[in-house]
Protein backbone atom coordinates (compact mmCIF):
# COMPACT_ATOMS: atom_id res chain seq x y z
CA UNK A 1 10.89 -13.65 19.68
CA UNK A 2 7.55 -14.10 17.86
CA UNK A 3 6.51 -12.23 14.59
CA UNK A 4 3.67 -10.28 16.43
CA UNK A 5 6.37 -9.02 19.45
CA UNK A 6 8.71 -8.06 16.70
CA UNK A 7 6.36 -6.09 14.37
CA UNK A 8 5.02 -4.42 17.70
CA UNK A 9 8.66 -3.24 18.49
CA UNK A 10 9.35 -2.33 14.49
CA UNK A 11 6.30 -0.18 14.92
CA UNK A 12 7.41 1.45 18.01
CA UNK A 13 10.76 2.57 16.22
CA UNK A 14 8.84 3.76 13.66
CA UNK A 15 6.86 6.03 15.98
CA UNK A 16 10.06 7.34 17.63
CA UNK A 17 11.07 7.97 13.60
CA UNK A 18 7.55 9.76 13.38
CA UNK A 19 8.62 12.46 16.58
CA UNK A 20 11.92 13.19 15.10
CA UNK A 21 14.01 10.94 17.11
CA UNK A 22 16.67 9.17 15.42
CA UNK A 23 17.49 5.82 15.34
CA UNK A 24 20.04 4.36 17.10
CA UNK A 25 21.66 1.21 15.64
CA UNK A 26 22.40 -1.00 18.23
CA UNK A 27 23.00 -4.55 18.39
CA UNK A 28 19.57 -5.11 19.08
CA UNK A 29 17.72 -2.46 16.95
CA UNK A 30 19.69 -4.34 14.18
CA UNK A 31 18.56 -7.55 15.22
CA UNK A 32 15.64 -6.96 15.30
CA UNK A 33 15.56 -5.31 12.16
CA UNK A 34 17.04 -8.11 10.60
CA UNK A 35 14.44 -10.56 11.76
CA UNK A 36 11.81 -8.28 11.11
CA UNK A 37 12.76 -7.76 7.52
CA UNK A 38 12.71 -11.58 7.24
CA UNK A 39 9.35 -11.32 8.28
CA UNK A 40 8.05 -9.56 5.60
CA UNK A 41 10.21 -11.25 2.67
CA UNK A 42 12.98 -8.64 2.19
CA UNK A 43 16.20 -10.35 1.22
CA UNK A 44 19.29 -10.35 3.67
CA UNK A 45 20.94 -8.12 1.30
CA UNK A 46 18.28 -5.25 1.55
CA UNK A 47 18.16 -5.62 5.12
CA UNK A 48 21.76 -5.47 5.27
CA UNK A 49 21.98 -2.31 2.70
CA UNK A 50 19.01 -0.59 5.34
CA UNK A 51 21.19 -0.93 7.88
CA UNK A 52 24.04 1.11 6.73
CA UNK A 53 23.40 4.20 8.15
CA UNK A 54 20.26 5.69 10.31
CA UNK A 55 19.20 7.24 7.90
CA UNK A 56 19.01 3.44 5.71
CA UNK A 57 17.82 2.12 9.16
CA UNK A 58 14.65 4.62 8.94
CA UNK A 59 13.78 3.71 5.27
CA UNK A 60 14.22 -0.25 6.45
CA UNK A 61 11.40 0.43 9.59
CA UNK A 62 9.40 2.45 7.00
CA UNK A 63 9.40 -0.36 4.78
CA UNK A 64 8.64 -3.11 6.74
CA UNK A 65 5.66 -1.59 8.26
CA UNK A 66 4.82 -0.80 4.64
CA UNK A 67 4.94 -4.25 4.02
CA UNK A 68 3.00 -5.42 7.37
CA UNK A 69 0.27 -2.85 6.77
CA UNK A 70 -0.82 -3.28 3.35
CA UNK A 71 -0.27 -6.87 3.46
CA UNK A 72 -2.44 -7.00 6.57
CA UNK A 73 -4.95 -4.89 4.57
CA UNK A 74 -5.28 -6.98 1.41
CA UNK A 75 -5.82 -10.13 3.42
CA UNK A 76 -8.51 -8.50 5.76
CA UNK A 77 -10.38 -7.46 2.77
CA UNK A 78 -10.06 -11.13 0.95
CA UNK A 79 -11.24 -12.80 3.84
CA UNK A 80 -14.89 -10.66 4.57
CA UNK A 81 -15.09 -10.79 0.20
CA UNK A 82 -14.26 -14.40 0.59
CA UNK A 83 -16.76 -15.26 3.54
CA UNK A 84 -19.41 -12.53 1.85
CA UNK A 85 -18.58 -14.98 -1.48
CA UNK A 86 -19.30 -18.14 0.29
CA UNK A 87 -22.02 -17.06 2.35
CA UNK A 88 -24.45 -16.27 -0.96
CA UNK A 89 -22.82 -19.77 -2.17
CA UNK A 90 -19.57 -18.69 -4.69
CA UNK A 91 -17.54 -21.02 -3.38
CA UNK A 92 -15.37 -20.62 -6.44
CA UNK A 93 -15.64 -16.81 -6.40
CA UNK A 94 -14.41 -16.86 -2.58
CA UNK A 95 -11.12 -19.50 -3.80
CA UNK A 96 -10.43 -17.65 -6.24
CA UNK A 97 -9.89 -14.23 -3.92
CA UNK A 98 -7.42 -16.03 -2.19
CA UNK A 99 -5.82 -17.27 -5.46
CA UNK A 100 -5.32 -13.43 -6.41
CA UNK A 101 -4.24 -12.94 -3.01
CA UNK A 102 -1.47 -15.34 -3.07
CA UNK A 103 -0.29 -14.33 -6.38
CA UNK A 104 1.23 -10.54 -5.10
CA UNK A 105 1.44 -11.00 -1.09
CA UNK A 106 4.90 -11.67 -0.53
CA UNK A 107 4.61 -11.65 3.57
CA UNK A 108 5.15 -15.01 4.56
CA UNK A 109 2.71 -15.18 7.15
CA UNK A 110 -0.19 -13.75 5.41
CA UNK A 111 0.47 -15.95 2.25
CA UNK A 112 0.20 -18.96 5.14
CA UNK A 113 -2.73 -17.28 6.15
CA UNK A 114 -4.82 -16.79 3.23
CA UNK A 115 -3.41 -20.74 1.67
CA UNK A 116 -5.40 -21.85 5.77
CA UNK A 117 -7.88 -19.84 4.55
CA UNK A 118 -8.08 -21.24 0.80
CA UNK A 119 -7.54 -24.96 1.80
CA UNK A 120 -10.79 -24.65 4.66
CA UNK A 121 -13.26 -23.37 1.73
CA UNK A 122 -12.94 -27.33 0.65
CA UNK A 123 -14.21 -28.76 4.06
């Protein structure tokens, strides 16, 4: 399964979470929690410690789309300030958002993301 299919299914659990329906932990709700928690750069042993209970399992979902959501919000915002940066000729200014980007996002994909992003403002 791909990131983007898995983070679409985390986000569906976390609607049922959102009506008051509880989770049911089967193999593959946990499996996919598992790889979803990977995703985002939580250790096996927090995913494993979510997935104790429902009630863990609903504070795992909660967290990962924490995770996906602000991550995917910080790197939105450094890209249009990096591309506003470049585009009145801070080059420098527009590295160096993705510098402070990659020093606190921790989800692996958007760190790849914003270093494609860092490495193109030299071509």
């Amino acid at each position: 399964m791909s990131e983007a299919s898995d983070w679409d299914d985390v986000r569906v659990l976390e609607i049922q979470l959102q009506r008051g329906q509880p989770l049911e932990l089967t193999d593959v709700v946990i499996g996919l929690l598992r790889r979803a928690a990977r995703q985002v750069a939580l250790t096996d042993a927090e995913s494993t410690q979510g997935l104790c209970s429902p009630s863990d399992a609903a504070t795992l979902v909660k967290e990962i789309r924490r995770r996906i959501r602000e991550g995917s919000r910080r790197l939105s915002r450094a890209i249009v300030e990096a591309d506003r940066r470049k585009g009145v000729g801070d080059v420098q200014g527009a590295r160096q958002i993705f510098v402070e980007l990659l020093s606190v996002e921790a989800v692996p994909l958007y760190r790849q993301t914003a270093q494609t992003q860092l490495e193109a403002l030299d071509d």
